[in-house]
PDB file of N, CA and C in Angstrom:
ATOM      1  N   UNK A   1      -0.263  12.609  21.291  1.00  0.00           N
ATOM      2  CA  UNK A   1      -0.224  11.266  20.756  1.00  0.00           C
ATOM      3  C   UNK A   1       0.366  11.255  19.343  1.00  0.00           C
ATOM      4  N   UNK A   2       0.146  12.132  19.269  1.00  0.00           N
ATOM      5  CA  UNK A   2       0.931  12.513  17.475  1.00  0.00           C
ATOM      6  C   UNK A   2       0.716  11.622  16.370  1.00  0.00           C
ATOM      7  N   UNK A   3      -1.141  11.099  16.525  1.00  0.00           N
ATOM      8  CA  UNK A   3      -1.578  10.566  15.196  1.00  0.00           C
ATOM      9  C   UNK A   3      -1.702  11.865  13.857  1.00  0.00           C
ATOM     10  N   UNK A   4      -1.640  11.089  12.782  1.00  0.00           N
ATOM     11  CA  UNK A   4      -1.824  11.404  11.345  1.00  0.00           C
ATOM     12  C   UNK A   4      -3.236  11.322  11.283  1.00  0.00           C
ATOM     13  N   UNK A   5      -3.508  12.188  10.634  1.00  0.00           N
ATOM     14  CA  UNK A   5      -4.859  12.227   9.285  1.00  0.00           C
ATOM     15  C   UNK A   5      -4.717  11.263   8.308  1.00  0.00           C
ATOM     16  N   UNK A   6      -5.674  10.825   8.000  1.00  0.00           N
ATOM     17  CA  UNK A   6      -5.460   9.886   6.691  1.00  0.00           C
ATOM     18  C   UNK A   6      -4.815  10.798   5.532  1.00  0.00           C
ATOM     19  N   UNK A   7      -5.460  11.863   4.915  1.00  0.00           N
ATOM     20  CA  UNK A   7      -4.675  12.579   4.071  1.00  0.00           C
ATOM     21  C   UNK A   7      -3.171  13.045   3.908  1.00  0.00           C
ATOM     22  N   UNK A   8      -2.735  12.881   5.521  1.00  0.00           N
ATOM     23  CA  UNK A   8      -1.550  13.487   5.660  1.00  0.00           C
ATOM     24  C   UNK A   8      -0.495  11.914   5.453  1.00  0.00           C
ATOM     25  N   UNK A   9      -1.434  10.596   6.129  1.00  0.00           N
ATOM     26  CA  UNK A   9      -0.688   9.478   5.655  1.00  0.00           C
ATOM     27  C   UNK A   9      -0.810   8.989   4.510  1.00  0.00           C
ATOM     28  N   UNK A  10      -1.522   9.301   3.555  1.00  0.00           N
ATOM     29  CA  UNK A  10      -1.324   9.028   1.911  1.00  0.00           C
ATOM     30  C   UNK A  10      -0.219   9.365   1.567  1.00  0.00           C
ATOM     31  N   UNK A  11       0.719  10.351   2.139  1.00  0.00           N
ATOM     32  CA  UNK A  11       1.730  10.820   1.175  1.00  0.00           C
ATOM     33  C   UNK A  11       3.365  10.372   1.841  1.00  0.00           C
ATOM     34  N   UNK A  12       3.152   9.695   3.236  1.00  0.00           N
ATOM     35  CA  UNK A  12       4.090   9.198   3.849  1.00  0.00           C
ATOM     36  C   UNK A  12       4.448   8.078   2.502  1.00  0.00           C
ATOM     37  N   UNK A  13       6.293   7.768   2.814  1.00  0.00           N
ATOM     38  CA  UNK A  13       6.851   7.168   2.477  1.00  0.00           C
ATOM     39  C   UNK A  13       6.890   5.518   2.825  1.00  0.00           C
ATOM     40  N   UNK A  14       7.288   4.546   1.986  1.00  0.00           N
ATOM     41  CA  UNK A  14       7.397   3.433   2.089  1.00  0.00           C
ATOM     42  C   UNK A  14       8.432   3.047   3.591  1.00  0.00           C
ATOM     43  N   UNK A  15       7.901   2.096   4.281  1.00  0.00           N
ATOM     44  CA  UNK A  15       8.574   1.832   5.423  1.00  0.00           C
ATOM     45  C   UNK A  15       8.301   3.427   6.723  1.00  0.00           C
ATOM     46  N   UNK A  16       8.046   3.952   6.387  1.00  0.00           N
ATOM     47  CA  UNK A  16       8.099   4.973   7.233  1.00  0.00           C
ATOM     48  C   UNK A  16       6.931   4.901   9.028  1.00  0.00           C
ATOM     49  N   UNK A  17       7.523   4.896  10.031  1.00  0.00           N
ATOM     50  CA  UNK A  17       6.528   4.805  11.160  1.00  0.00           C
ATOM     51  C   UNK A  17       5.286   6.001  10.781  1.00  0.00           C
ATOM     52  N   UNK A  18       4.518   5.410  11.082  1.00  0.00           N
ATOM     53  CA  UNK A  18       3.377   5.990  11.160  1.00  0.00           C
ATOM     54  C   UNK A  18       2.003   5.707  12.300  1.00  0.00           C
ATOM     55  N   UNK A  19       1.485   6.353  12.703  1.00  0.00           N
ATOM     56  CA  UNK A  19       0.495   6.727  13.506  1.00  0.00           C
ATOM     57  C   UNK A  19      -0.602   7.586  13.077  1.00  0.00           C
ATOM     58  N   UNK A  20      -2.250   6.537  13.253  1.00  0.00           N
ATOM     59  CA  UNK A  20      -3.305   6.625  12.567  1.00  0.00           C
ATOM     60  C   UNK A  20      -4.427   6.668  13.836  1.00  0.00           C
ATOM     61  N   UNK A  21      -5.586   6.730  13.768  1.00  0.00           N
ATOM     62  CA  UNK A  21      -6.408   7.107  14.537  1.00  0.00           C
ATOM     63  C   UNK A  21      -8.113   7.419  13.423  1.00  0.00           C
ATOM     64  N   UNK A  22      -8.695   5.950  13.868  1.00  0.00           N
ATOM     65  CA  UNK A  22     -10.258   6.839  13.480  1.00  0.00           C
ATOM     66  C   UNK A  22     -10.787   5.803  14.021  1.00  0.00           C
ATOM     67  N   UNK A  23     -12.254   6.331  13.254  1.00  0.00           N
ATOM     68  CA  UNK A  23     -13.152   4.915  13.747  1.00  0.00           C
ATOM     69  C   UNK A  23     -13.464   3.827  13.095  1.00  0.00           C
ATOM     70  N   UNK A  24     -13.401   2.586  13.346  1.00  0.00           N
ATOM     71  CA  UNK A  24     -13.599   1.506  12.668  1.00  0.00           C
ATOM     72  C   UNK A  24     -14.433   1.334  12.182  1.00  0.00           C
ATOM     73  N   UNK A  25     -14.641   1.049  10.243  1.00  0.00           N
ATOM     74  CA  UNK A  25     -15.741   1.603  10.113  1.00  0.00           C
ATOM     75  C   UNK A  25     -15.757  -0.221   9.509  1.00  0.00           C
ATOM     76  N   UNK A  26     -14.663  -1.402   8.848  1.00  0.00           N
ATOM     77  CA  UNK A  26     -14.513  -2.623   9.154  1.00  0.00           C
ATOM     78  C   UNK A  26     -13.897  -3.377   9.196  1.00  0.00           C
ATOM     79  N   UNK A  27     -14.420  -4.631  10.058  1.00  0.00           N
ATOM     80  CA  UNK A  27     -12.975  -5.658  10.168  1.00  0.00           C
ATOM     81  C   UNK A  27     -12.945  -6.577   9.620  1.00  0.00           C
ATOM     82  N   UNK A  28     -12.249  -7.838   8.653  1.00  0.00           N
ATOM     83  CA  UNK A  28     -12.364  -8.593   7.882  1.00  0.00           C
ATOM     84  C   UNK A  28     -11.041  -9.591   8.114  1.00  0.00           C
ATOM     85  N   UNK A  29     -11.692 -10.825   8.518  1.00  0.00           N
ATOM     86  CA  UNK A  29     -10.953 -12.061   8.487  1.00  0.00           C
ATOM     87  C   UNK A  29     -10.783 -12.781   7.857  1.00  0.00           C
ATOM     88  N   UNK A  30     -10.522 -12.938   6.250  1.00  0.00           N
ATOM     89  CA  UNK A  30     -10.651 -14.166   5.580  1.00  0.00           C
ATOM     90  C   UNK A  30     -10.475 -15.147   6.161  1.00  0.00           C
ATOM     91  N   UNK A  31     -11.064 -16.348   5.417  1.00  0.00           N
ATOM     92  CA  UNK A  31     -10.475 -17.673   6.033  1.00  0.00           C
ATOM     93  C   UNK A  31      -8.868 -18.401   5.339  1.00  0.00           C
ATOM     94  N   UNK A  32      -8.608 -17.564   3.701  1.00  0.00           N
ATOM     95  CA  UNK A  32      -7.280 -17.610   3.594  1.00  0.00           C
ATOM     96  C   UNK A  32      -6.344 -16.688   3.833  1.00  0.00           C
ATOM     97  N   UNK A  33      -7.096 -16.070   4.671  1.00  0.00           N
ATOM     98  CA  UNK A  33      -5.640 -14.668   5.371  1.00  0.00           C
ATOM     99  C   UNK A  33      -4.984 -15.397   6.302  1.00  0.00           C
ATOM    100  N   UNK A  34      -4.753 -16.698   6.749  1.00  0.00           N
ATOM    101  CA  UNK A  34      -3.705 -17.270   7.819  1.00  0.00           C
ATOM    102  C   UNK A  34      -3.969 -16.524   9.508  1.00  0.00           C
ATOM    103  N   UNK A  35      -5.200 -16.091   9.456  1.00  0.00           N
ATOM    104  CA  UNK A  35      -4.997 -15.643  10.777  1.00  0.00           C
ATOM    105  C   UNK A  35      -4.937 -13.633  10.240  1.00  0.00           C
ATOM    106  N   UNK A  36      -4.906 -13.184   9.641  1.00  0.00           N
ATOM    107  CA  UNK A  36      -4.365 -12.011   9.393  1.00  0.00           C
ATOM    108  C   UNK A  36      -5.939 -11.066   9.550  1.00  0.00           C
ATOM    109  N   UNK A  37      -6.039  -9.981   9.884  1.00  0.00           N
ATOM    110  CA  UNK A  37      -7.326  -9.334   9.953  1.00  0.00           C
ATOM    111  C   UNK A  37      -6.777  -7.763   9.202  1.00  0.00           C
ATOM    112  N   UNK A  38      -7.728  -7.339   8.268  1.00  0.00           N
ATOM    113  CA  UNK A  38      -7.759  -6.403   7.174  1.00  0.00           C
ATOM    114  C   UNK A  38      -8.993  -4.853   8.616  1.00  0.00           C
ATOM    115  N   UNK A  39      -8.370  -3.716   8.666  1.00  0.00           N
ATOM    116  CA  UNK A  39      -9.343  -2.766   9.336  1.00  0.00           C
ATOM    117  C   UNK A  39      -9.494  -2.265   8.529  1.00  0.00           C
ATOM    118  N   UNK A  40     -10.243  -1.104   8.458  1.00  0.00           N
ATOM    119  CA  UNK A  40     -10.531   0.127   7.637  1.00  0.00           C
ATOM    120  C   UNK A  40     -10.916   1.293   9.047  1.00  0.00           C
ATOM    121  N   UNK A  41      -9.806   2.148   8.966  1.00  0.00           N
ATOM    122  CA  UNK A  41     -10.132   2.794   9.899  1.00  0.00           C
ATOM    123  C   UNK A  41     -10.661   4.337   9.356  1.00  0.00           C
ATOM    124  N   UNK A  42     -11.645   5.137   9.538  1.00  0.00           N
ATOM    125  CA  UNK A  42     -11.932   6.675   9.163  1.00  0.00           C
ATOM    126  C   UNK A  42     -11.671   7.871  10.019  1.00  0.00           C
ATOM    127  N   UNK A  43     -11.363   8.750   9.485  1.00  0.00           N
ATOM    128  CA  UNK A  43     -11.472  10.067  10.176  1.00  0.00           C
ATOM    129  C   UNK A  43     -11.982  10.973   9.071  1.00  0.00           C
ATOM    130  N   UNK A  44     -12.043  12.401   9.567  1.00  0.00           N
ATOM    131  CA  UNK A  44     -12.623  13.670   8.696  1.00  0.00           C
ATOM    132  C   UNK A  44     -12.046  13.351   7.749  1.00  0.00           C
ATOM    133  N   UNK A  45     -10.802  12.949   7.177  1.00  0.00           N
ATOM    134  CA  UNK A  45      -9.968  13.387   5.922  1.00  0.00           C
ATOM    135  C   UNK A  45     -10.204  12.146   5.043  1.00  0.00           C
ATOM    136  N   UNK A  46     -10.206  11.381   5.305  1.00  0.00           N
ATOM    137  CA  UNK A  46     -10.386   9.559   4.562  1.00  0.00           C
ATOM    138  C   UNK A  46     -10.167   8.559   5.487  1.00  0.00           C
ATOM    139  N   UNK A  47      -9.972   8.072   4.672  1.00  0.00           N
ATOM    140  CA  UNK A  47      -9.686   6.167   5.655  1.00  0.00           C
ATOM    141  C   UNK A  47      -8.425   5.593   5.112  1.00  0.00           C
ATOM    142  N   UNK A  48      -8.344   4.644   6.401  1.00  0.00           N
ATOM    143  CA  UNK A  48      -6.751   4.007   6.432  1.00  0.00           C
ATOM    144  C   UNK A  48      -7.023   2.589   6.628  1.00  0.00           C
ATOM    145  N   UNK A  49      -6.433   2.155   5.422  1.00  0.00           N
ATOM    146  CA  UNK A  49      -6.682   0.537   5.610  1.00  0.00           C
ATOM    147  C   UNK A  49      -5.494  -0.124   6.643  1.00  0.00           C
ATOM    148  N   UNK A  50      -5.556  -0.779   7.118  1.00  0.00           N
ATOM    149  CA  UNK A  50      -4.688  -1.332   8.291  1.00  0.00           C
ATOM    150  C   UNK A  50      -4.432  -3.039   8.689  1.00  0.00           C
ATOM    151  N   UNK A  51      -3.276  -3.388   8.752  1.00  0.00           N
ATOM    152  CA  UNK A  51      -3.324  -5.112   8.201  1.00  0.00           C
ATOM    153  C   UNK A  51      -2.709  -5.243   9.905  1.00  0.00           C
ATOM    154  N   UNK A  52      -3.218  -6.228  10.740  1.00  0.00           N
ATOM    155  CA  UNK A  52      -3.279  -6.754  11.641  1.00  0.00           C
ATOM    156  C   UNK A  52      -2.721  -8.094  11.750  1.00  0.00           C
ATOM    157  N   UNK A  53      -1.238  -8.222  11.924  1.00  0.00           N
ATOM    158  CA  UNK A  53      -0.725  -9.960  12.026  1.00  0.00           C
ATOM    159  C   UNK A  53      -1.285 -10.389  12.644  1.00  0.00           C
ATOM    160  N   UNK A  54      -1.058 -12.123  12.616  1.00  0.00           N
ATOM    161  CA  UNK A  54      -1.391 -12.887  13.823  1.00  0.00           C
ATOM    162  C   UNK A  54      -1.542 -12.417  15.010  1.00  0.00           C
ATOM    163  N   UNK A  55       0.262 -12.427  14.982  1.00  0.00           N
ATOM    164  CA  UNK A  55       0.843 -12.517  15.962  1.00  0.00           C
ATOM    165  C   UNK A  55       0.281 -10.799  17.236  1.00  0.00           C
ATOM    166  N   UNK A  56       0.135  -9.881  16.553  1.00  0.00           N
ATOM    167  CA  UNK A  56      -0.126  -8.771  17.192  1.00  0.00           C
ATOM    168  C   UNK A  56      -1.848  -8.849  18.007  1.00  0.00           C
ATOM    169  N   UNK A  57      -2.862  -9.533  16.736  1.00  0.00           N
ATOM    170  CA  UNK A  57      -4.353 -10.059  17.221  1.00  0.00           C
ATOM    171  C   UNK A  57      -4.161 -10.612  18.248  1.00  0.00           C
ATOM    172  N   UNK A  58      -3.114 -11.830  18.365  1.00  0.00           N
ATOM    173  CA  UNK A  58      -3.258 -12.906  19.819  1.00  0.00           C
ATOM    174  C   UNK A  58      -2.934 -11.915  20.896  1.00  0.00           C
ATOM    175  N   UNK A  59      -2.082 -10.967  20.805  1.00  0.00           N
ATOM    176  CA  UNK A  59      -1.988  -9.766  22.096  1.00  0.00           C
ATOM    177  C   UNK A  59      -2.686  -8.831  21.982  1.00  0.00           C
ATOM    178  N   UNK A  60      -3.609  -8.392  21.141  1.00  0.00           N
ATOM    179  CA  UNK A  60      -4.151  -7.354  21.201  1.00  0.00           C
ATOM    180  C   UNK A  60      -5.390  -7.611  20.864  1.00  0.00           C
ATOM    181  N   UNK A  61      -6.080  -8.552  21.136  1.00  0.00           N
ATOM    182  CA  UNK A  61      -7.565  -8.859  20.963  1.00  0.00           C
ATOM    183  C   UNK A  61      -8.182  -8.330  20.950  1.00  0.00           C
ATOM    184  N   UNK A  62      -8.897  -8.187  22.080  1.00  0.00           N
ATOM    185  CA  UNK A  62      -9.770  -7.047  22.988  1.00  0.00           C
ATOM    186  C   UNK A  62      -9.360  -5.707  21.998  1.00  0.00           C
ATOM    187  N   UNK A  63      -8.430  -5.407  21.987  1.00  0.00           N
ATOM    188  CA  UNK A  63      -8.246  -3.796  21.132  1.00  0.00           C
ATOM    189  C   UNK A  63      -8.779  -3.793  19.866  1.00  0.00           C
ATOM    190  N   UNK A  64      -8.109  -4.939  19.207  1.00  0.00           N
ATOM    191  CA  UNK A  64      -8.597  -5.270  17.708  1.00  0.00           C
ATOM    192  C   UNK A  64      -9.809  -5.534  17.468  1.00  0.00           C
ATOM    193  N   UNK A  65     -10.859  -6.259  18.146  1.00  0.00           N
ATOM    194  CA  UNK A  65     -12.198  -6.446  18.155  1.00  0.00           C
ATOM    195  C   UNK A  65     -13.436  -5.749  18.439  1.00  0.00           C
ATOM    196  N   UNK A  66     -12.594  -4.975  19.733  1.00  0.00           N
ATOM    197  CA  UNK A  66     -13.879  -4.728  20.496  1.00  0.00           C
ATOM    198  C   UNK A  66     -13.981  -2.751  20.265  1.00  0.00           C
ATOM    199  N   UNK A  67     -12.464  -2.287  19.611  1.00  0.00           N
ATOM    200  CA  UNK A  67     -12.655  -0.500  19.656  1.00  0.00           C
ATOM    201  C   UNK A  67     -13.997  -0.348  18.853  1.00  0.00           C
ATOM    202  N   UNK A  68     -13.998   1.274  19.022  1.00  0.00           N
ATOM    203  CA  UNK A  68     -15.111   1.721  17.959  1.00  0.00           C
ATOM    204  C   UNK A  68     -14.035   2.932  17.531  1.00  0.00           C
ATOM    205  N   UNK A  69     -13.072   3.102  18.154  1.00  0.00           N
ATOM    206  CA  UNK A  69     -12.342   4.101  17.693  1.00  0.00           C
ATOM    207  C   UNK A  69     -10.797   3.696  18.064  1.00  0.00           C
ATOM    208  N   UNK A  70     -10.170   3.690  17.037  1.00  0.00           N
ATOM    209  CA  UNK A  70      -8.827   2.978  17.284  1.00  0.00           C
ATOM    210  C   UNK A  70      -7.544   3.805  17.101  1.00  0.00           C
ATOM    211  N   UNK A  71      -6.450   3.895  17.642  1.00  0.00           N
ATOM    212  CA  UNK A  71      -5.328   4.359  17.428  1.00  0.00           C
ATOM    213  C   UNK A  71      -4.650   2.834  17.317  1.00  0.00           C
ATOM    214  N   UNK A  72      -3.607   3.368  16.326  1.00  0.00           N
ATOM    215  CA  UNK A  72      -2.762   2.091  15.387  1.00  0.00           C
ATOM    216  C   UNK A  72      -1.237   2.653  15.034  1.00  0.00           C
ATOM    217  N   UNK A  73      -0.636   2.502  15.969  1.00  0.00           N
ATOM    218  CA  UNK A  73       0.950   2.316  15.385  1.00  0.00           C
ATOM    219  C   UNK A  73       2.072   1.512  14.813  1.00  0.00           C
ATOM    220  N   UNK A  74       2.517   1.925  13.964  1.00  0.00           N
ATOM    221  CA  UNK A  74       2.946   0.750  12.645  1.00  0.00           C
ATOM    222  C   UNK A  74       3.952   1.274  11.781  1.00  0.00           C
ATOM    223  N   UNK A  75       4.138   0.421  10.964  1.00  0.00           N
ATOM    224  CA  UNK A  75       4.759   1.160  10.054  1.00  0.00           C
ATOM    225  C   UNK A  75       4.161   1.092   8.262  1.00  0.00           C
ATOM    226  N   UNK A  76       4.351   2.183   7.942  1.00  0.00           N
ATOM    227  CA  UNK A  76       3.330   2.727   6.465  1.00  0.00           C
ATOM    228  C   UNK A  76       4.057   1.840   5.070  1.00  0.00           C
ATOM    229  N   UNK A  77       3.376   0.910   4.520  1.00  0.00           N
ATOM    230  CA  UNK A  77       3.900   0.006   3.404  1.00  0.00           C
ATOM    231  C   UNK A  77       2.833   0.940   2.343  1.00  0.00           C
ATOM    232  N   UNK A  78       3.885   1.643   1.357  1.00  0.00           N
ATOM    233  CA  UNK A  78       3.230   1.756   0.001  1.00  0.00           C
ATOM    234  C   UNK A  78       4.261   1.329  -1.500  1.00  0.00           C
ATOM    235  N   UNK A  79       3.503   0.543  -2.252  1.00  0.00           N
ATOM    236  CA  UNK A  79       3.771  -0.029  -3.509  1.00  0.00           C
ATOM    237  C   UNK A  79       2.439   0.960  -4.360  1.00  0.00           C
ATOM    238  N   UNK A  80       3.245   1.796  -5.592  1.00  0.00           N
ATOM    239  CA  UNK A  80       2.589   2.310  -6.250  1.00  0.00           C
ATOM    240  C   UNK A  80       1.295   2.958  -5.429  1.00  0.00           C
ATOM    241  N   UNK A  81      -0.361   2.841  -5.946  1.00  0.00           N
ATOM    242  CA  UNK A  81      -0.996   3.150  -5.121  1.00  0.00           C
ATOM    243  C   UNK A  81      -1.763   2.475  -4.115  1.00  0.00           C
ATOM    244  N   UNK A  82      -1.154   1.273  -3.467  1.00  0.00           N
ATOM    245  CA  UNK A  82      -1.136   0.383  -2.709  1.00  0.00           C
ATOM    246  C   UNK A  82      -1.053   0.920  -1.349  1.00  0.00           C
ATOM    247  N   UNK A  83      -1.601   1.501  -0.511  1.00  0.00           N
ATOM    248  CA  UNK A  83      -0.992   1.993   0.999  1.00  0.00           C
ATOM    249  C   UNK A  83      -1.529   1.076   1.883  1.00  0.00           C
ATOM    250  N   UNK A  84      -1.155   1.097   3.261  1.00  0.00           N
ATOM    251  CA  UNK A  84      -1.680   0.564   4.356  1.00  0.00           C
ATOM    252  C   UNK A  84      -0.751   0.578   5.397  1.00  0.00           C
ATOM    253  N   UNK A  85      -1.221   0.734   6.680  1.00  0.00           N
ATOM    254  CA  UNK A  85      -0.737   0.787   7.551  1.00  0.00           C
ATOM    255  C   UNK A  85      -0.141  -0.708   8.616  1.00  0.00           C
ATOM    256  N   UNK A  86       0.885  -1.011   8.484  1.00  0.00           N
ATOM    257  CA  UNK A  86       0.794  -2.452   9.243  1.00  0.00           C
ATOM    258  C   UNK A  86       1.097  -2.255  10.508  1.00  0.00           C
ATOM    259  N   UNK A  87      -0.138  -2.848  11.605  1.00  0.00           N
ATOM    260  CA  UNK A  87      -0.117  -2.592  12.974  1.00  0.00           C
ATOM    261  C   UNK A  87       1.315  -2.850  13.884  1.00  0.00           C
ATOM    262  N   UNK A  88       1.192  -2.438  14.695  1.00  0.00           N
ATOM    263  CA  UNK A  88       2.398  -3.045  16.153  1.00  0.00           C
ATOM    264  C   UNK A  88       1.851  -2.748  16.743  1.00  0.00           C
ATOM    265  N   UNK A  89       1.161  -1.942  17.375  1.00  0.00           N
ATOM    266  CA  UNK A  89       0.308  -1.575  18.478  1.00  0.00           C
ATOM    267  C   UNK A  89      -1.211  -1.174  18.275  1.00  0.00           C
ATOM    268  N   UNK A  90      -2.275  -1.466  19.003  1.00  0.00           N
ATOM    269  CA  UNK A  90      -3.573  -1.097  18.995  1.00  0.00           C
ATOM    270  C   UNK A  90      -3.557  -0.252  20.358  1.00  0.00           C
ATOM    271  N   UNK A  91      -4.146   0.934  20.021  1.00  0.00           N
ATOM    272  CA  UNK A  91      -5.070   1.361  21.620  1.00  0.00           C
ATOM    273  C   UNK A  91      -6.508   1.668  20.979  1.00  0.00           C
ATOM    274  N   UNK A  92      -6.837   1.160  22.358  1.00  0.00           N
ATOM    275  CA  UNK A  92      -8.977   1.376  21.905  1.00  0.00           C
ATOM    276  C   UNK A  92      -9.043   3.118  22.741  1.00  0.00           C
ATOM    277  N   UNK A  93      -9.440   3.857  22.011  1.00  0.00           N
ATOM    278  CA  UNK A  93      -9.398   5.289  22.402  1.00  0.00           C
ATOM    279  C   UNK A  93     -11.043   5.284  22.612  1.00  0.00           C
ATOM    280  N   UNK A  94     -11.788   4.668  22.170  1.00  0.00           N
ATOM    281  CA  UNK A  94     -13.607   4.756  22.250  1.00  0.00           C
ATOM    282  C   UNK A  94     -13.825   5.844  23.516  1.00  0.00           C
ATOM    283  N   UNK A  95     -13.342   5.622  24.463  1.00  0.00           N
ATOM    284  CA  UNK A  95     -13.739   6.491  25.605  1.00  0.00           C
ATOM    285  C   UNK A  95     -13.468   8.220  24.846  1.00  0.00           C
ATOM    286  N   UNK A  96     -13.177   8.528  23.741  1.00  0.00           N
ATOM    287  CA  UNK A  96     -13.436   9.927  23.349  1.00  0.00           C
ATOM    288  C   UNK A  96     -14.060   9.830  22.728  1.00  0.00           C
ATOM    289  N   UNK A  97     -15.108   8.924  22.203  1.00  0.00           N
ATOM    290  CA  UNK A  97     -16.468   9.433  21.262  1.00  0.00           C
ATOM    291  C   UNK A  97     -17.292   9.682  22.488  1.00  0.00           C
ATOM    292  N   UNK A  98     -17.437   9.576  23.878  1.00  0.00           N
ATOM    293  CA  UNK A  98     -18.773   9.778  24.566  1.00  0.00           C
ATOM    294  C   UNK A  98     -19.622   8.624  24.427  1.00  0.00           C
ATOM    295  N   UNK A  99     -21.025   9.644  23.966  1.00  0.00           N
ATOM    296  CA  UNK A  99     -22.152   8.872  23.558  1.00  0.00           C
ATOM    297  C   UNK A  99     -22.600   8.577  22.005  1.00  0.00           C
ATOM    298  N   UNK A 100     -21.709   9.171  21.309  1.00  0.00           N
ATOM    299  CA  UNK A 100     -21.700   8.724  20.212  1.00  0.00           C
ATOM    300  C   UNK A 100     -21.686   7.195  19.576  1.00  0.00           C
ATOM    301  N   UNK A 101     -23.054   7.314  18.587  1.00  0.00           N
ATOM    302  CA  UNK A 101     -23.056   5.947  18.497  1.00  0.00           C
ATOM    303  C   UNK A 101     -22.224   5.915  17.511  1.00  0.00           C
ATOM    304  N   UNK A 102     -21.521   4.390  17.482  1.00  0.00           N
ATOM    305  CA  UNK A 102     -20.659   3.606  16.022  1.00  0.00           C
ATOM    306  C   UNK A 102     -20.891   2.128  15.524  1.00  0.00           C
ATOM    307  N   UNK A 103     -20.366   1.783  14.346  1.00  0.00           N
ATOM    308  CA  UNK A 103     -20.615   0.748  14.518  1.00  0.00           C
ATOM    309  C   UNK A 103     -19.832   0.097  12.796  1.00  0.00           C
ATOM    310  N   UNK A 104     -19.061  -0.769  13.296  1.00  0.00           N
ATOM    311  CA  UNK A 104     -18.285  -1.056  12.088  1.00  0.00           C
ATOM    312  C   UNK A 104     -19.377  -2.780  11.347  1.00  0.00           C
ATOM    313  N   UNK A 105     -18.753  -2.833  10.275  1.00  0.00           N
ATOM    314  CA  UNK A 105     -19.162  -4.208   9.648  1.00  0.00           C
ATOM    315  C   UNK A 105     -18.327  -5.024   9.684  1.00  0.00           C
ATOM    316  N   UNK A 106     -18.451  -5.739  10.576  1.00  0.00           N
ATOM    317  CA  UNK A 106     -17.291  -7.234  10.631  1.00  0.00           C
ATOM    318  C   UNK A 106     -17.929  -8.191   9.532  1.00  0.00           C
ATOM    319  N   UNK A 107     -17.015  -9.191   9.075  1.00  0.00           N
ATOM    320  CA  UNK A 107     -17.029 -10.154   8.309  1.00  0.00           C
ATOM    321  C   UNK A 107     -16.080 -10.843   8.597  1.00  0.00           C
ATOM    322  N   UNK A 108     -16.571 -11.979   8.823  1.00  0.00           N
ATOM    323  CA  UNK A 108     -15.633 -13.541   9.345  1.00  0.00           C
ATOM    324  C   UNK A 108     -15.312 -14.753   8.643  1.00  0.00           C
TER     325      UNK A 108
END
């Protein structure tokens, strides 16, 4: 699948594709984000903040809402020390934690 570590995507370049993978640790909708949803995704190494358009949420609902463990392909926007990953694709990978419990903090 050829996701990144968070550590290894800190140092990716501006515009550059990138591929991320952890668990959602939260999801955040302002009510002046236009529709836009903010993740925070973790693995062993750190966390990857991750910006979710509209337009990608209305097709990818279910992925965006409901993972506990997410893979996110996109492409990597950094300004100074500004990073984040902006989605194009969600897959809900949860079926490899098992029985492991998770559980992120949504805010709406």
């Amino acid at each position: 699948m050829r996701l990144m570590p968070a550590e290894a995507l800190a140092r990716y370049c501006d515009g550059q594709l990138a591929r991320a993978c952890g668990i959602v640790t939260v999801r955040q909708r302002p009510g002046t984000a236009n529709g836009v949803m903010f993740m925070t995704l973790e693995d062993e190494t750190g966390s990857v903040n991750v910006i979710v358009w509209q337009s990608v949420l209305e097709r990818q609902r279910r992925e965006a809402l409901g993972s506990s463990l997410l893979s996110v392909y996109g492409v990597w926007q950094r300004q100074g020390d500004v990073k984040h990953l902006v989605a194009q694709r969600l897959v809900d990978v949860s079926n490899l934690l098992g029985e492991l419990p998770t559980a992120s903090r949504n805010f709406h």
